[in-house]
N, C-alpha and C. Protein backbone atom coordinates (compact mmCIF):
# COMPACT_ATOMS: atom_id res chain seq x y z
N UNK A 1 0.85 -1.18 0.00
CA UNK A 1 0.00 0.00 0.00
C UNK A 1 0.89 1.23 0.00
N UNK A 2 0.62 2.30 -0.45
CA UNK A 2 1.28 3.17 -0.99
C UNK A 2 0.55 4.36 -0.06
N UNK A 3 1.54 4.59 0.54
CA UNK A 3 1.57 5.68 1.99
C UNK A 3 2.23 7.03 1.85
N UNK A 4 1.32 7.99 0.90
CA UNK A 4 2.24 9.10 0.03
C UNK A 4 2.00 10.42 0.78
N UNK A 5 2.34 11.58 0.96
CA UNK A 5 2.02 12.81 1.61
C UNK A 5 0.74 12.92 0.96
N UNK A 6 0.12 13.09 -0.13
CA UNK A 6 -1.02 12.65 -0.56
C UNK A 6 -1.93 12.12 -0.16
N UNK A 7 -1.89 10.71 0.20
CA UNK A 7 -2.22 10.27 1.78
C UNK A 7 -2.48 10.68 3.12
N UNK A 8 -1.75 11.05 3.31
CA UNK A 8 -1.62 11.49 4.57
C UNK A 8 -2.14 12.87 4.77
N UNK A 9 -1.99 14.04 3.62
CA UNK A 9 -2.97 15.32 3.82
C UNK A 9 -4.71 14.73 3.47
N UNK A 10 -4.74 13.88 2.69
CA UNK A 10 -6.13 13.89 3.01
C UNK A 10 -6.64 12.84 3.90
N UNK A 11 -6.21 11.83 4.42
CA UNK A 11 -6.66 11.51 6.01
C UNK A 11 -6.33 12.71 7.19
N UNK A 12 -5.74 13.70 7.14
CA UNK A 12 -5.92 14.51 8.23
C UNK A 12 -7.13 15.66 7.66
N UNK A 13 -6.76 15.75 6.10
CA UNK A 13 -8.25 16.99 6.35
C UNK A 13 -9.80 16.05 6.30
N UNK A 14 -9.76 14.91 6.16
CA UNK A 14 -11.18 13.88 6.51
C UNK A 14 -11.01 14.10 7.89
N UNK A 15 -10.45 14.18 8.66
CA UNK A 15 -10.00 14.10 10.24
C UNK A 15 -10.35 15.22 10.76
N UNK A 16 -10.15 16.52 9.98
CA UNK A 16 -10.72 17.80 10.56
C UNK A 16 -12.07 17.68 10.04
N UNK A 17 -12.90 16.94 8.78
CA UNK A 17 -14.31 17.26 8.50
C UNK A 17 -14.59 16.55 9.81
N UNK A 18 -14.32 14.90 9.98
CA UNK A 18 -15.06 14.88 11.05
C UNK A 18 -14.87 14.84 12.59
N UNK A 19 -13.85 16.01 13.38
CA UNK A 19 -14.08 16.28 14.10
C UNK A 19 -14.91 17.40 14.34
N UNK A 20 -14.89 18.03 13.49
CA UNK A 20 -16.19 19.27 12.71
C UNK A 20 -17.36 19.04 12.48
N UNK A 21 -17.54 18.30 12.35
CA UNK A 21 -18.94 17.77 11.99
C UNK A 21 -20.22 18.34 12.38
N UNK A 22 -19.81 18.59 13.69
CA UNK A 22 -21.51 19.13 14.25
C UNK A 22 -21.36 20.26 14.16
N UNK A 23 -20.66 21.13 13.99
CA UNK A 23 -20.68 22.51 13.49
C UNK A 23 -20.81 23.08 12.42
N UNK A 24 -21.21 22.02 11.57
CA UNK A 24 -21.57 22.04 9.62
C UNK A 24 -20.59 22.25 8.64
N UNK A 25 -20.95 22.52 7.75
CA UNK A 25 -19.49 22.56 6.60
C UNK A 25 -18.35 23.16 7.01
N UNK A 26 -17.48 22.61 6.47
CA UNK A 26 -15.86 23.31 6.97
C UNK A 26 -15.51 23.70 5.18
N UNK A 27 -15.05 24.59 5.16
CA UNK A 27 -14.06 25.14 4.12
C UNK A 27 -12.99 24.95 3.91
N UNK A 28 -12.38 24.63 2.49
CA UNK A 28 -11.13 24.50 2.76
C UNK A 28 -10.18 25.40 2.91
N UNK A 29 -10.83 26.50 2.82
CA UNK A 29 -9.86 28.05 3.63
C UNK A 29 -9.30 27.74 4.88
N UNK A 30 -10.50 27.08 5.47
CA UNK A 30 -10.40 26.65 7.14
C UNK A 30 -9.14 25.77 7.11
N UNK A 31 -9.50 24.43 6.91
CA UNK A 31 -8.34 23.19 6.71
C UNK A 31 -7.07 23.62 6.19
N UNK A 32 -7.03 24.30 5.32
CA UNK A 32 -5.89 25.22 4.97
C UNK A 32 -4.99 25.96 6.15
N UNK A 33 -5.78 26.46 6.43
CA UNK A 33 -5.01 27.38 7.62
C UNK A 33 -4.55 27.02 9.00
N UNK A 34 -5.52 25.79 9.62
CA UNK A 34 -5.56 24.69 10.14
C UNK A 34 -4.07 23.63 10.38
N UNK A 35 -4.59 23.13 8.97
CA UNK A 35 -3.98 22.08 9.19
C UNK A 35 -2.17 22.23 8.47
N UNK A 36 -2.30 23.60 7.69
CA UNK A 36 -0.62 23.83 7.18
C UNK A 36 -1.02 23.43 6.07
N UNK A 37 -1.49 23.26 5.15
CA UNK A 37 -1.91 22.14 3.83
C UNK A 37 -2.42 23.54 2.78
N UNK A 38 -1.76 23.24 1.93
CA UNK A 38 -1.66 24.21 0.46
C UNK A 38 -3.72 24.30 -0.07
N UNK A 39 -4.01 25.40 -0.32
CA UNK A 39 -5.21 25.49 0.00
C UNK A 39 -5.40 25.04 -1.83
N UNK A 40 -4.75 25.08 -2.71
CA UNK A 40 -4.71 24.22 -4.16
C UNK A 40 -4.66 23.18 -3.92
N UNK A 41 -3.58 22.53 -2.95
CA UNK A 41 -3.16 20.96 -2.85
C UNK A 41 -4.88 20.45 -2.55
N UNK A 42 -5.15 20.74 -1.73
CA UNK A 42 -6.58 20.24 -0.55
C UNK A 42 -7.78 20.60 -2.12
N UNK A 43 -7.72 21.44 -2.81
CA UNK A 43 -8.78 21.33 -3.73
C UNK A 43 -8.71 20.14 -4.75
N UNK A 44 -7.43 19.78 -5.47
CA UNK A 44 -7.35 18.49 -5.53
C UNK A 44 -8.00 17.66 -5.09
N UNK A 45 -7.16 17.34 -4.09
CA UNK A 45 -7.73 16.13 -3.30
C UNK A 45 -9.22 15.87 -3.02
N UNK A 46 -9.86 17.09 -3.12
CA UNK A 46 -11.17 17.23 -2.46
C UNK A 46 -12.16 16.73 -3.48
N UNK A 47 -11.53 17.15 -4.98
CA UNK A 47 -11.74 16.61 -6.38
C UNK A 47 -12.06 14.94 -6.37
N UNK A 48 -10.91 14.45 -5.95
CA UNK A 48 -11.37 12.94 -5.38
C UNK A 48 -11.87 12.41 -4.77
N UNK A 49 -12.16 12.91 -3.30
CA UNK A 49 -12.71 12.65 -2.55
C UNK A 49 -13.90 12.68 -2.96
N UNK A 50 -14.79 13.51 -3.19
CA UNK A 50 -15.88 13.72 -3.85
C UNK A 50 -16.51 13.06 -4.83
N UNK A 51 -15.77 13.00 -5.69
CA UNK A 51 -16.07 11.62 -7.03
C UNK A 51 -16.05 10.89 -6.57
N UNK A 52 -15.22 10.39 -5.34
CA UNK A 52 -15.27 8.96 -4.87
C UNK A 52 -16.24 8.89 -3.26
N UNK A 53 -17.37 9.98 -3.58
CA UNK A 53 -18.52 10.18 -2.86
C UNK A 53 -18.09 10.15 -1.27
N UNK A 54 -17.17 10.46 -0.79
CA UNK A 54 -16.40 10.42 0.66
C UNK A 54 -16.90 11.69 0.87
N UNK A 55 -17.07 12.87 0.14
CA UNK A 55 -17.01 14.27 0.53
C UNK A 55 -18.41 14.68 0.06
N UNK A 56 -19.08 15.90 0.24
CA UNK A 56 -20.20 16.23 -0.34
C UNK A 56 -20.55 18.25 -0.06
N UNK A 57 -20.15 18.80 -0.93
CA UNK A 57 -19.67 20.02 -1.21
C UNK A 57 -20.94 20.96 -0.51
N UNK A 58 -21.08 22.30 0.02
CA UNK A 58 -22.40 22.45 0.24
C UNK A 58 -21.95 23.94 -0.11
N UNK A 59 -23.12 24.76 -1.16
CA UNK A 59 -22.90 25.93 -1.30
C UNK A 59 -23.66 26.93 -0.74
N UNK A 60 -23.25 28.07 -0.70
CA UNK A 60 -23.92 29.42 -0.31
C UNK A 60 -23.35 29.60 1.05
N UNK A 61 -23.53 30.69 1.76
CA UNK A 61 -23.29 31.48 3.22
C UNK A 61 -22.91 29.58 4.22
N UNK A 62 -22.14 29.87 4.49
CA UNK A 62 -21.96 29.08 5.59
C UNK A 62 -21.79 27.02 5.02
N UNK A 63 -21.36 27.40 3.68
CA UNK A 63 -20.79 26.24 2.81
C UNK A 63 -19.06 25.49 2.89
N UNK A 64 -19.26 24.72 2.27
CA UNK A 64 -17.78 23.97 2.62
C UNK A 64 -17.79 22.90 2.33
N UNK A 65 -17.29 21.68 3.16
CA UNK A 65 -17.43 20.31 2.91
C UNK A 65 -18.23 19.79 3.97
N UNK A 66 -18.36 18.78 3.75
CA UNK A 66 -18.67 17.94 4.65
C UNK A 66 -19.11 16.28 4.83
N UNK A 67 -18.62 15.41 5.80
CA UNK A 67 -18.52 13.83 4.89
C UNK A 67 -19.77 13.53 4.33
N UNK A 68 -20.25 12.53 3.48
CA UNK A 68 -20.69 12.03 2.81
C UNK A 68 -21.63 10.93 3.59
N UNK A 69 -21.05 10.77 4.24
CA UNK A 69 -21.55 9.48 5.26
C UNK A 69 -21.06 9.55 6.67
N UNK A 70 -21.59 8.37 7.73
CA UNK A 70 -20.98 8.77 9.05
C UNK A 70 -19.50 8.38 9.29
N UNK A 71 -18.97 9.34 10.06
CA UNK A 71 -17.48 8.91 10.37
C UNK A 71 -17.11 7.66 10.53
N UNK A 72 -18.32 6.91 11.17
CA UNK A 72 -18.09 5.15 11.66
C UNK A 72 -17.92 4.23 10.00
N UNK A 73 -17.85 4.71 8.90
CA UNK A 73 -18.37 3.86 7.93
C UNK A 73 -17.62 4.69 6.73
N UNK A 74 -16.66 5.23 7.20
CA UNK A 74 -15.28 5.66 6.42
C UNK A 74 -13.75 4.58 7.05
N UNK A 75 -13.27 4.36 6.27
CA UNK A 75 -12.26 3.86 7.19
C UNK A 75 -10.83 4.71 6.35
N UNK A 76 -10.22 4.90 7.22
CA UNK A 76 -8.54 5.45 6.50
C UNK A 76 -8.31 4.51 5.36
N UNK A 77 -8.49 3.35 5.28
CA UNK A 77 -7.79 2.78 3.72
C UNK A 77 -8.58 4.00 2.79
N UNK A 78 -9.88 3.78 2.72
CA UNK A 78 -10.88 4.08 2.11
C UNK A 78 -10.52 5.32 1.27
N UNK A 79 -9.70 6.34 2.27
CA UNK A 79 -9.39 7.66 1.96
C UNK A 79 -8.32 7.79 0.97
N UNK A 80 -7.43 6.85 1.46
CA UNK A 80 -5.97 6.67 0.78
C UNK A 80 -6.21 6.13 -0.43
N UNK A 81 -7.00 4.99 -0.77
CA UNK A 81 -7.48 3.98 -1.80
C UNK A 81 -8.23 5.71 -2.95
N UNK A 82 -9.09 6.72 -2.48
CA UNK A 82 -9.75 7.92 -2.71
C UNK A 82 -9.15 8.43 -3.46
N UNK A 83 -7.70 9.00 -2.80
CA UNK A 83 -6.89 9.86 -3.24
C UNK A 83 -5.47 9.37 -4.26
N UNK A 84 -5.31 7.98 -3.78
CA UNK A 84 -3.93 7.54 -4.87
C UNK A 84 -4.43 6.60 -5.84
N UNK A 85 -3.98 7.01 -6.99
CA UNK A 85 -4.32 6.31 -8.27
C UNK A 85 -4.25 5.10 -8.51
N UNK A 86 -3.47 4.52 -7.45
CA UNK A 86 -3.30 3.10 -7.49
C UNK A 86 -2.65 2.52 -6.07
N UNK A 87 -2.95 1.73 -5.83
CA UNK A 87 -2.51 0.74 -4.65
C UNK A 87 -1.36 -0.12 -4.81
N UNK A 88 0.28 0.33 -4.50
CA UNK A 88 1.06 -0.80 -4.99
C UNK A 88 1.03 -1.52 -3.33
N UNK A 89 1.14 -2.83 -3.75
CA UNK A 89 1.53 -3.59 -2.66
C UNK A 89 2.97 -4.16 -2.76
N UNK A 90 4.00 -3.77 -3.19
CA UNK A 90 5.44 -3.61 -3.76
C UNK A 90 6.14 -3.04 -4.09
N UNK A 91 7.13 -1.70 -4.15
CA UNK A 91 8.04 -1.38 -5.09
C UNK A 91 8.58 -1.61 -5.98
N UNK A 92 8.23 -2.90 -6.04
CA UNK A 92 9.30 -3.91 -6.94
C UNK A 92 8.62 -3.33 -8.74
N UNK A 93 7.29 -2.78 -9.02
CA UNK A 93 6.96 -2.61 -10.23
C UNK A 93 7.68 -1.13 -10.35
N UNK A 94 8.18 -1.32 -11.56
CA UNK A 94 9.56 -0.53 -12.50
C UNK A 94 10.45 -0.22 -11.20
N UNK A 95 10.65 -0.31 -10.72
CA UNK A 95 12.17 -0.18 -10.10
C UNK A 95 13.07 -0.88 -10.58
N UNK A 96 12.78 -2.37 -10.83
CA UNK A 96 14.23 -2.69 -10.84
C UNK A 96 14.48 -3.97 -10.21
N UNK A 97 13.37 -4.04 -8.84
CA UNK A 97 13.86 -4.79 -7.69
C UNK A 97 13.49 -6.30 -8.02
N UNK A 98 12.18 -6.08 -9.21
CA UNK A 98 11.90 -7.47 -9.69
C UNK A 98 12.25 -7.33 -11.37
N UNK A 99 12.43 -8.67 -11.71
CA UNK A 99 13.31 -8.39 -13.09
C UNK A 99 12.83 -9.57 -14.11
N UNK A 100 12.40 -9.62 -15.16
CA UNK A 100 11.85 -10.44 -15.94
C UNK A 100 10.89 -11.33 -15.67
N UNK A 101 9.92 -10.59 -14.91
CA UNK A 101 8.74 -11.21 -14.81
C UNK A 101 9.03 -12.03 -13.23
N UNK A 102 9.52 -11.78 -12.87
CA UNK A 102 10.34 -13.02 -11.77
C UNK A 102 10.63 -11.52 -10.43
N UNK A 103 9.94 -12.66 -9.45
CA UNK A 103 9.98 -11.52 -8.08
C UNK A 103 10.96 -11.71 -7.25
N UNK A 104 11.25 -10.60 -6.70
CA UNK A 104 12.95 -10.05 -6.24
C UNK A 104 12.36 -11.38 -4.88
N UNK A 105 14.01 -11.11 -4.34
CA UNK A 105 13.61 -11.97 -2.99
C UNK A 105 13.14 -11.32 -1.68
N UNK A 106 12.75 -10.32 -1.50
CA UNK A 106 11.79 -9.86 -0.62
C UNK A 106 10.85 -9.55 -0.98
N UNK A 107 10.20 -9.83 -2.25
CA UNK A 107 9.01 -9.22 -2.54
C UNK A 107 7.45 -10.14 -1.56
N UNK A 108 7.94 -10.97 -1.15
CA UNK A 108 6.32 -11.37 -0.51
C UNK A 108 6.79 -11.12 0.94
N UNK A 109 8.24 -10.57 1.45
CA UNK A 109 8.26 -10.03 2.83
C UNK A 109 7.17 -8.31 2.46
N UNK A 110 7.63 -7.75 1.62
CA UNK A 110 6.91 -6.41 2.05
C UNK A 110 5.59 -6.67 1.13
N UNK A 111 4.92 -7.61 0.90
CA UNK A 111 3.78 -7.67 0.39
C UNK A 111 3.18 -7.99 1.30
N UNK A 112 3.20 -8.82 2.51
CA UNK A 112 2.80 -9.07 3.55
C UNK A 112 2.95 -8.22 4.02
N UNK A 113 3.72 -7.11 4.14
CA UNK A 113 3.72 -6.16 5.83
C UNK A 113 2.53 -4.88 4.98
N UNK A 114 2.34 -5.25 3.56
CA UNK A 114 1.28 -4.31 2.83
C UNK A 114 0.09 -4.65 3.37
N UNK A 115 -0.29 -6.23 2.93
CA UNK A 115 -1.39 -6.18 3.64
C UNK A 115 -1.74 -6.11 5.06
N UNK A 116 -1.00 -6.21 6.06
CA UNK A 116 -1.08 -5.87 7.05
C UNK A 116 -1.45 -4.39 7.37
N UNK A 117 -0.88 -3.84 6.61
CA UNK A 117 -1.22 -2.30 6.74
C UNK A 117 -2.14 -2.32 6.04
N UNK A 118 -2.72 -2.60 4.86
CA UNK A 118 -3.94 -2.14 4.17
C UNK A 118 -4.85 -2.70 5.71
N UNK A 119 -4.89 -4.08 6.15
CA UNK A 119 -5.86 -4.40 7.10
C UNK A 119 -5.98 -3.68 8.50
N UNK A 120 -4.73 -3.20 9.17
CA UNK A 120 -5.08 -2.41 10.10
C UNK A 120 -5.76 -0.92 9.37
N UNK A 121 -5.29 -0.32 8.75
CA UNK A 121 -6.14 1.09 7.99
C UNK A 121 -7.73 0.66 7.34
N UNK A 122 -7.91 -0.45 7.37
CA UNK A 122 -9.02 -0.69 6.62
C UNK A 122 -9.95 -0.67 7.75
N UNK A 123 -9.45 -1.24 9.18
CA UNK A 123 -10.04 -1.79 10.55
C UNK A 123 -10.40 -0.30 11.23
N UNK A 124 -9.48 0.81 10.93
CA UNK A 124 -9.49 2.14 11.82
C UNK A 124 -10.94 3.04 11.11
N UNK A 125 -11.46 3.65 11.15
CA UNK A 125 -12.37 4.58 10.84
C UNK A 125 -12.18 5.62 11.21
N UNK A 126 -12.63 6.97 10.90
CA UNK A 126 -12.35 8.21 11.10
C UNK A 126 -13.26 8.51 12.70
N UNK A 127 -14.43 7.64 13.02
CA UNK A 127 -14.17 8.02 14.26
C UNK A 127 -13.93 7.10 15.62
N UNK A 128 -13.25 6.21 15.13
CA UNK A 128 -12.42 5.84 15.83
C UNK A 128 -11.13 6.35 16.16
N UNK A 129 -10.15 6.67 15.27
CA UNK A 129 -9.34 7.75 14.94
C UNK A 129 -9.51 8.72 16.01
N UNK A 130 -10.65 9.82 15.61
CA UNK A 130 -10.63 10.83 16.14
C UNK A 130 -11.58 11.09 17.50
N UNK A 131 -11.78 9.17 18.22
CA UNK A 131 -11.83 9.46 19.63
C UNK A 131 -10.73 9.36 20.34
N UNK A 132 -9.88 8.71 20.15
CA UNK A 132 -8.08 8.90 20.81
C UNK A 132 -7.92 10.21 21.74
N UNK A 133 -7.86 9.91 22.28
CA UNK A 133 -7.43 11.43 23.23
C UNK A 133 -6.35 12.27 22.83
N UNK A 134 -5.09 11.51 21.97
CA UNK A 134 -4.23 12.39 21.65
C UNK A 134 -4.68 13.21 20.51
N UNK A 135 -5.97 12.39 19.41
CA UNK A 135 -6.46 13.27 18.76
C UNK A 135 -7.32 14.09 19.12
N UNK A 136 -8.13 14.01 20.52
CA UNK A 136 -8.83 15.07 20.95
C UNK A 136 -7.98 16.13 21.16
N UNK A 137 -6.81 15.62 22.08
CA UNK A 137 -5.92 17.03 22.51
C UNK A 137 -5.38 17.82 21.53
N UNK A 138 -5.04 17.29 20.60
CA UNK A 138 -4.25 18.14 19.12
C UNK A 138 -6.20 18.69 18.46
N UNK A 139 -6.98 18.46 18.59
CA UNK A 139 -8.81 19.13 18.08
C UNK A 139 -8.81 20.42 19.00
N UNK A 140 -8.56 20.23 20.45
CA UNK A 140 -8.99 21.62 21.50
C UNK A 140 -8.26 22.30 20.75
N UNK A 141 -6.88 22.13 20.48
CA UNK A 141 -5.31 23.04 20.60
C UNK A 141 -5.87 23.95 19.20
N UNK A 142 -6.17 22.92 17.89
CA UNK A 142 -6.62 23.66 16.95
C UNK A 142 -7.81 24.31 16.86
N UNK A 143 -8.63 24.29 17.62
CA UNK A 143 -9.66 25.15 17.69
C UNK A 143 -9.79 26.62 17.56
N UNK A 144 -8.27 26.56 18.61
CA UNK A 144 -7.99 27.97 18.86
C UNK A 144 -7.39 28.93 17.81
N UNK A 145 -7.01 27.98 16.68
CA UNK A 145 -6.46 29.07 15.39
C UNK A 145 -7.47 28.63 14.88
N UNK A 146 -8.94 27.80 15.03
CA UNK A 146 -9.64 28.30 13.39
C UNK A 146 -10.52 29.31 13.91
N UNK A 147 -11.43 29.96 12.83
CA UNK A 147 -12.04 31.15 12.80
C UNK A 147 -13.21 30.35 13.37
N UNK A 148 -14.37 31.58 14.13
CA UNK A 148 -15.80 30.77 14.77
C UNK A 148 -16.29 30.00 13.77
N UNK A 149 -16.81 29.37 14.03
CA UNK A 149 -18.05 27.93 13.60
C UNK A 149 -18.77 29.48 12.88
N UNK A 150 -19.24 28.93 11.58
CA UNK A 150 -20.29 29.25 10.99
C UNK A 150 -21.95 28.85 10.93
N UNK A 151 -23.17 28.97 11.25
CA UNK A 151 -23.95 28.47 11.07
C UNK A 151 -24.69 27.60 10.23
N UNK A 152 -24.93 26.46 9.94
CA UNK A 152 -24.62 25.63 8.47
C UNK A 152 -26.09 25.55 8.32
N UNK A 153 -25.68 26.04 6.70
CA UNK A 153 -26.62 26.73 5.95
C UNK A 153 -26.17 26.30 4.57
N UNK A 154 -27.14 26.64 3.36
CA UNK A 154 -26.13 25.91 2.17
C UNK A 154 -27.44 24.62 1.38
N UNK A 155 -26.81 24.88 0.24
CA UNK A 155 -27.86 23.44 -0.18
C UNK A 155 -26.50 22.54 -0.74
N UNK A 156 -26.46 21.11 -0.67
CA UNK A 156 -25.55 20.07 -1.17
C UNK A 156 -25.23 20.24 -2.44
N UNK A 157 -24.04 20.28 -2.84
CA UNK A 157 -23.41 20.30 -3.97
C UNK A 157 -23.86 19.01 -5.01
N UNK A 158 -23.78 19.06 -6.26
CA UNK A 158 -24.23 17.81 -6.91
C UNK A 158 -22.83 16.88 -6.89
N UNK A 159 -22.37 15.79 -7.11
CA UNK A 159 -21.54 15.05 -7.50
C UNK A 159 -20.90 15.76 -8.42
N UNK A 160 -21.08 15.98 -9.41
CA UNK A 160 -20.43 17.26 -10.27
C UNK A 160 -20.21 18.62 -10.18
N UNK A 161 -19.98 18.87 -9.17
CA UNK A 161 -20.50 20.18 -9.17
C UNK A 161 -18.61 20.90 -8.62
N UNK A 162 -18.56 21.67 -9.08
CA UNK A 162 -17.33 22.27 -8.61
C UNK A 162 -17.28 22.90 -7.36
């Protein structure tokens, strides 16, 4: 499984929609400013997320994102699988490491420690995740740099919809 910064910015801004959640759409102005994350990079991503129905856009006064479904019934693979074009469970394709069709000699050591990781990320959910206390304590801390909660308002973006 392929564990890219890519990855990893959009399991933390799924992580800010849903510790946000009950306060209605988040923006990605917000998550931006938030979370350190390039406010282009996060529109990307959000591009995917969305097509791949995880996200669900909401416009007008008090618009933004917001998940698609409940936090319990997202899981982190889910996000990663969202955002990267493909799932290697190896390096070994074009590197080098496997060579005429014929697999290097560690290739079923780190194919195994892949699926292991695809299965623990597949097992975690976003709110499982984000009952952890260390992720509560890093939620208070950021509270304090985002701007007030907006009142959520807004009609749902279509699947297409920019």
């Amino acid at each position: 499984m392929k564990l890219s910064t890519k990855s990893r910015y959009a399991v933390t801004a799924m992580l800010d929609l849903a510790i946000h959640d009950e306060t209605g759409p988040v923006t990605l102005a917000d998550i931006s400013q938030s979370q350190g994350i390039s406010l282009s990079y996060l529109e990307q991503l959000f591009a995917k997320l969305r097509r791949d129905g995880l996200v669900e856009g909401v416009r007008g006064p008090g618009g933004g994102y917001r998940l698609s479904r409940p936090a319990n019934q997202i899981s982190v693979a889910r996000i990663i699988q969202a955002v990267d074009d493909s799932v290697q469970m190896t390096r070994c394709e074009g590197r080098g490491d496997c060579q005429h069709g014929e697999r290097c000699l560690t290739h079923e050591l780190w194919e195994d420690l892949s699926r292991q990781l695809y299965a623990f990320l597949d097992g975690m959910t976003l709110d499982q995740f984000a009952d952890r206390p260390e992720v509560q304590t890093a939620a208070r801390n950021e509270v304090r740099h985002r701007r007030p909660a907006r009142p959520a308002q807004g009609l749902p973006l279509g699947r297409n919809a920019a």
